[in-house]
C-alpha atoms as a PDB file:
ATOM      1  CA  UNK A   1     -11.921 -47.827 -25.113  1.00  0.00           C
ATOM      2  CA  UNK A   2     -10.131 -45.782 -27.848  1.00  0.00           C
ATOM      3  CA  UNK A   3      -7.350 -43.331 -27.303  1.00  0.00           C
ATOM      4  CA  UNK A   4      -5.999 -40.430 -29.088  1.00  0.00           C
ATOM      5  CA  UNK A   5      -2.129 -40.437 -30.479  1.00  0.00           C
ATOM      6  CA  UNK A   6      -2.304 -37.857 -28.064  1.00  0.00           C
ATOM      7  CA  UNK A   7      -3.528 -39.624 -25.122  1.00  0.00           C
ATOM      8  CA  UNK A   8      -1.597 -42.931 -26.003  1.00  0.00           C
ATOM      9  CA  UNK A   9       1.850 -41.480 -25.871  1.00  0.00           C
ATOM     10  CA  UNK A  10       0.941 -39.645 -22.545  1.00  0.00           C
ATOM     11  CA  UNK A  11       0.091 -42.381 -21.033  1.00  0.00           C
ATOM     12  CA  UNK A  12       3.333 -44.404 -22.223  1.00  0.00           C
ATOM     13  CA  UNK A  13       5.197 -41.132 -21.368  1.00  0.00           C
ATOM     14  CA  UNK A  14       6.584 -41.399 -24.866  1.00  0.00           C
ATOM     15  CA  UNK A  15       6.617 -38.515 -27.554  1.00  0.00           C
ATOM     16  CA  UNK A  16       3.661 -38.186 -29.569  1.00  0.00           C
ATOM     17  CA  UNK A  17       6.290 -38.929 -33.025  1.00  0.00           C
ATOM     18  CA  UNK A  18       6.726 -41.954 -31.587  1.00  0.00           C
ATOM     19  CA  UNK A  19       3.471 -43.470 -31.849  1.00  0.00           C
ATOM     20  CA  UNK A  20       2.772 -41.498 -35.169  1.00  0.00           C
ATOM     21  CA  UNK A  21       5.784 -42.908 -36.442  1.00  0.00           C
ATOM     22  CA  UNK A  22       4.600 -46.519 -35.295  1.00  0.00           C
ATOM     23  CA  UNK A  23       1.208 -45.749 -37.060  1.00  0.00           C
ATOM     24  CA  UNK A  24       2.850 -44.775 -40.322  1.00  0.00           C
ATOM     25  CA  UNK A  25       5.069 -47.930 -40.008  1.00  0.00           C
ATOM     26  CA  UNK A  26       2.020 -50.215 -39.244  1.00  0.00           C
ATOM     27  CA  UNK A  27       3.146 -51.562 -36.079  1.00  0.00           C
ATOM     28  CA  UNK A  28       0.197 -49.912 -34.714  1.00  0.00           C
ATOM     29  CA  UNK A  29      -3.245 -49.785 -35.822  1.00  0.00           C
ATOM     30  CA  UNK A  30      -4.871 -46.538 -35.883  1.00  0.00           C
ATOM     31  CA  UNK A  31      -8.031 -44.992 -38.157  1.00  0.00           C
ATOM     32  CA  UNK A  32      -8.129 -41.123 -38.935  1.00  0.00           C
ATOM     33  CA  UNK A  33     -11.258 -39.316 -37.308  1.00  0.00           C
ATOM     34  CA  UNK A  34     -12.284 -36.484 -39.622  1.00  0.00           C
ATOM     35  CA  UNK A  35     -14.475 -35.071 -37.537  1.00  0.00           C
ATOM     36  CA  UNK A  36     -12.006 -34.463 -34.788  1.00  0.00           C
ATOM     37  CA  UNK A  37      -8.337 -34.569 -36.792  1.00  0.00           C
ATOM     38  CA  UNK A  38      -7.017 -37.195 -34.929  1.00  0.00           C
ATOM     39  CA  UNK A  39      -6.078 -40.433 -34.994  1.00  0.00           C
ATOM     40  CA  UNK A  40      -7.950 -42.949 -32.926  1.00  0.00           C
ATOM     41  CA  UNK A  41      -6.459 -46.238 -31.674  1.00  0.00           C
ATOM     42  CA  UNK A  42      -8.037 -48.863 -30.211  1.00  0.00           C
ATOM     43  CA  UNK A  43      -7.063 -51.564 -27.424  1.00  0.00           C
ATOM     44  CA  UNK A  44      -5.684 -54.544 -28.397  1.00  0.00           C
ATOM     45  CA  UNK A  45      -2.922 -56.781 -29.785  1.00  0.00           C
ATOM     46  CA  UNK A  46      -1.057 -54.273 -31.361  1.00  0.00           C
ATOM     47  CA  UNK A  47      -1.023 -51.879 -28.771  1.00  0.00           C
ATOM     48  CA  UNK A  48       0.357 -54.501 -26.591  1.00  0.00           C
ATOM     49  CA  UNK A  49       3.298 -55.450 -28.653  1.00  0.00           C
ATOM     50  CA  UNK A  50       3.723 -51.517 -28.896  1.00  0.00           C
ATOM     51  CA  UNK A  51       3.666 -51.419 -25.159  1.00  0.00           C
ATOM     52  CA  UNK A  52       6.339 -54.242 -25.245  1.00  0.00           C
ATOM     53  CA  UNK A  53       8.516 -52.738 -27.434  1.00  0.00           C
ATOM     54  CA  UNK A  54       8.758 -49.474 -25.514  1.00  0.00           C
ATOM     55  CA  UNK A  55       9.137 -51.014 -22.476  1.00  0.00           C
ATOM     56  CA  UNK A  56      12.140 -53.406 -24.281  1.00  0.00           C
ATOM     57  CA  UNK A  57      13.567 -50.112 -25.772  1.00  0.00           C
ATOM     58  CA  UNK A  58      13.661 -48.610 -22.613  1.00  0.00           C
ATOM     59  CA  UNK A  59      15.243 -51.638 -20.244  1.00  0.00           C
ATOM     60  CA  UNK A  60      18.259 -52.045 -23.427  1.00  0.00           C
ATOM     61  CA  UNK A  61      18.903 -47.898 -23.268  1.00  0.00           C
ATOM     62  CA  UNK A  62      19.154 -48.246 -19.451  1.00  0.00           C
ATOM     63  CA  UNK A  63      21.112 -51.201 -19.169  1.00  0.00           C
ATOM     64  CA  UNK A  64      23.655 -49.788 -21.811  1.00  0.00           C
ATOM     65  CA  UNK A  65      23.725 -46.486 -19.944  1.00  0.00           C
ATOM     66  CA  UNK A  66      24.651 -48.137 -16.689  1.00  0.00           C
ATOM     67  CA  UNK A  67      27.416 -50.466 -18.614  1.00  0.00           C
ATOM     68  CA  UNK A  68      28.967 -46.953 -19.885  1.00  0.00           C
ATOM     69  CA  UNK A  69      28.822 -45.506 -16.785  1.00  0.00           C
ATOM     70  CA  UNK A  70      30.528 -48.357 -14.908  1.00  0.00           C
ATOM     71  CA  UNK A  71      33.300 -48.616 -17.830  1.00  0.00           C
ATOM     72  CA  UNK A  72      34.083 -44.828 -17.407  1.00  0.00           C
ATOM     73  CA  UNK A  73      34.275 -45.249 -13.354  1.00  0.00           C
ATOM     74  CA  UNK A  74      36.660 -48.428 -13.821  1.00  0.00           C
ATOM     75  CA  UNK A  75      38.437 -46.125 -16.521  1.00  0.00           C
ATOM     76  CA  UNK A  76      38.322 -48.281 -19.395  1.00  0.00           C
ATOM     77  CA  UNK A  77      36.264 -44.967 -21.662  1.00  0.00           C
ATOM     78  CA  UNK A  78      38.730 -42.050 -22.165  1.00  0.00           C
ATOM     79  CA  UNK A  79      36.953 -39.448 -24.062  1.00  0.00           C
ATOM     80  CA  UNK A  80      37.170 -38.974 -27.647  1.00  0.00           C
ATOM     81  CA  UNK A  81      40.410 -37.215 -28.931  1.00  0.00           C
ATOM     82  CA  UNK A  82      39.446 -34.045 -31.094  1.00  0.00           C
ATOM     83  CA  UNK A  83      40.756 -34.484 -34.742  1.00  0.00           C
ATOM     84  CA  UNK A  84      42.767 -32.280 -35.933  1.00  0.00           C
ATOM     85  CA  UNK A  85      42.443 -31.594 -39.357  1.00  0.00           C
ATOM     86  CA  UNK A  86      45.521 -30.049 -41.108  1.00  0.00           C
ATOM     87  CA  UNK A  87      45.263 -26.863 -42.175  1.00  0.00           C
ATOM     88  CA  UNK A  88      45.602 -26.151 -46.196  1.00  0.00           C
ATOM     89  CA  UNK A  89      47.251 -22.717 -47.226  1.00  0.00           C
ATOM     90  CA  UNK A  90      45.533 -22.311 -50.988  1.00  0.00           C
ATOM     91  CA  UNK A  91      47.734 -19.667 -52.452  1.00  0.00           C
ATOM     92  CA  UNK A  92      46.109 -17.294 -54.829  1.00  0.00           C
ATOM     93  CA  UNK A  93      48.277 -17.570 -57.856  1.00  0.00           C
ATOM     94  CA  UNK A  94      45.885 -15.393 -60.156  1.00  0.00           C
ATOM     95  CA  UNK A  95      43.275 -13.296 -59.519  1.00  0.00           C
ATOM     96  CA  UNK A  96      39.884 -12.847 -61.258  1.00  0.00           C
ATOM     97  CA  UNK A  97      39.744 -11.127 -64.579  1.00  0.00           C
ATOM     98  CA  UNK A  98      35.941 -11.253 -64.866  1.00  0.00           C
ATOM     99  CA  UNK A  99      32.954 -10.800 -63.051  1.00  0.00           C
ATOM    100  CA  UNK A 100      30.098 -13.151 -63.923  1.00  0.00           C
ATOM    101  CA  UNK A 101      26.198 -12.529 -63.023  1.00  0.00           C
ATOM    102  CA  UNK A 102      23.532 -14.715 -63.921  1.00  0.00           C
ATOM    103  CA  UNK A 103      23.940 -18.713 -65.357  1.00  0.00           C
ATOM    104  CA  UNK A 104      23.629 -20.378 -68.679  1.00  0.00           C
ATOM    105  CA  UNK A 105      23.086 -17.907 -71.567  1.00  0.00           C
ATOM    106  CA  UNK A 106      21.712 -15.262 -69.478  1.00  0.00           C
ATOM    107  CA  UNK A 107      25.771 -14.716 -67.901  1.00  0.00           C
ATOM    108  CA  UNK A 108      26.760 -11.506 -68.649  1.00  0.00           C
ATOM    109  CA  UNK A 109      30.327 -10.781 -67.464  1.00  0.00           C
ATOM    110  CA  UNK A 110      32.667  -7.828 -67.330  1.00  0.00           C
ATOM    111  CA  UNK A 111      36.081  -7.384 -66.814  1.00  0.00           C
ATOM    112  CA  UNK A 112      37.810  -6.680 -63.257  1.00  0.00           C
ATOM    113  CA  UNK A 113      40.647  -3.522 -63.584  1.00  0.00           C
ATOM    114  CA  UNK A 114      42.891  -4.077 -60.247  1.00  0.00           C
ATOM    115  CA  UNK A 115      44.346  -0.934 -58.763  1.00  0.00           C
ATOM    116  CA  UNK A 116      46.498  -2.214 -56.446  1.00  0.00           C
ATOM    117  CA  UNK A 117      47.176  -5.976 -54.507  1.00  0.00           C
ATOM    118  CA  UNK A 118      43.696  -5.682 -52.603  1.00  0.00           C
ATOM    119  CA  UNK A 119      41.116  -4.022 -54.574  1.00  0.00           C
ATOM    120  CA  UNK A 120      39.710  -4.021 -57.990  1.00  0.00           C
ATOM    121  CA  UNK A 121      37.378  -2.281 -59.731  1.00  0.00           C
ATOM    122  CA  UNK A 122      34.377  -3.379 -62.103  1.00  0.00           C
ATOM    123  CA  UNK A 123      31.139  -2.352 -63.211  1.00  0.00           C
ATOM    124  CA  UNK A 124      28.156  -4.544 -62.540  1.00  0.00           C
ATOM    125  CA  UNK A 125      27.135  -6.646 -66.040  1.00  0.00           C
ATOM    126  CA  UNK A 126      23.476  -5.688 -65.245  1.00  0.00           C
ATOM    127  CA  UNK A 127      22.985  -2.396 -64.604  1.00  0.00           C
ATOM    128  CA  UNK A 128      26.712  -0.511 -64.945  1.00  0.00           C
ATOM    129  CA  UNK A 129      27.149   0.377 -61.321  1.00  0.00           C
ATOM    130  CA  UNK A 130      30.575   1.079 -60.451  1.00  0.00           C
ATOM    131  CA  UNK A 131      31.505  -1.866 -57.767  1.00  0.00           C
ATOM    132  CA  UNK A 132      34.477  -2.442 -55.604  1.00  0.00           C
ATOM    133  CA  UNK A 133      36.022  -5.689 -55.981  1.00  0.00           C
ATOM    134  CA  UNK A 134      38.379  -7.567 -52.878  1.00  0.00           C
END
């Protein structure tokens, strides 16, 4: 009997990526049905060693969850410690004297008149719009 991706993956309550990834890998043999855009897999070795190796999957992620569990009830897991990542003060020591717009020999630039410590005035390279530089 031949199954959809589909069909496969809800009967092995797994995600249909799953066993599309395990077709694109080759661990599971599948052919492409134009007619109906899917792919069709038929029953045999290969499904069963895909069977297997979800089932394997799934008894390893449930025995490690229960070993994490019972190391956090014995307290032997303390959570993770944020790290704290120092803080770096960058001092502007000089400000901009151009304004650049565009790359490679299409830049055009123009210079940047500061009024006082917080704004600046320039006109835009382009088109000569006044803009208001902070």
């Amino acid at each position: 009997m031949a199954l959809t991706a589909n069909a496969l993956a809800r009967r092995l309550n797994c995600a249909w990526v799953t066993v599309r990834r395990a077709i694109k890998r080759g661990e599971l043999k599948a052919v492409w049905d134009e007619a109906h855009r899917e792919w069709v897999i038929e029953e045999g070795r290969e499904l069963a060693f895909f069977r297997a190796r979800l089932d394997y999957l799934r008894r390893v992620r449930c025995e490690r969850a229960e070993r994490m569990r019972t190391l956090w009830q014995v307290g032997k897991l303390r959570p993770q410690r944020k790290r704290q990542v120092q803080a770096v003060i960058v001092e502007r020591l000089k400000r901009p004297l151009t304004l650049a717009i565009g790359q490679g020999m299409w830049t055009r630039t123009m210079p940047i008149v500061w009024r006082n410590d917080r704004e600046g005035e320039s006109a835009c390279p382009a088109c000569g719009m006044t803009l208001k530089v902070r």
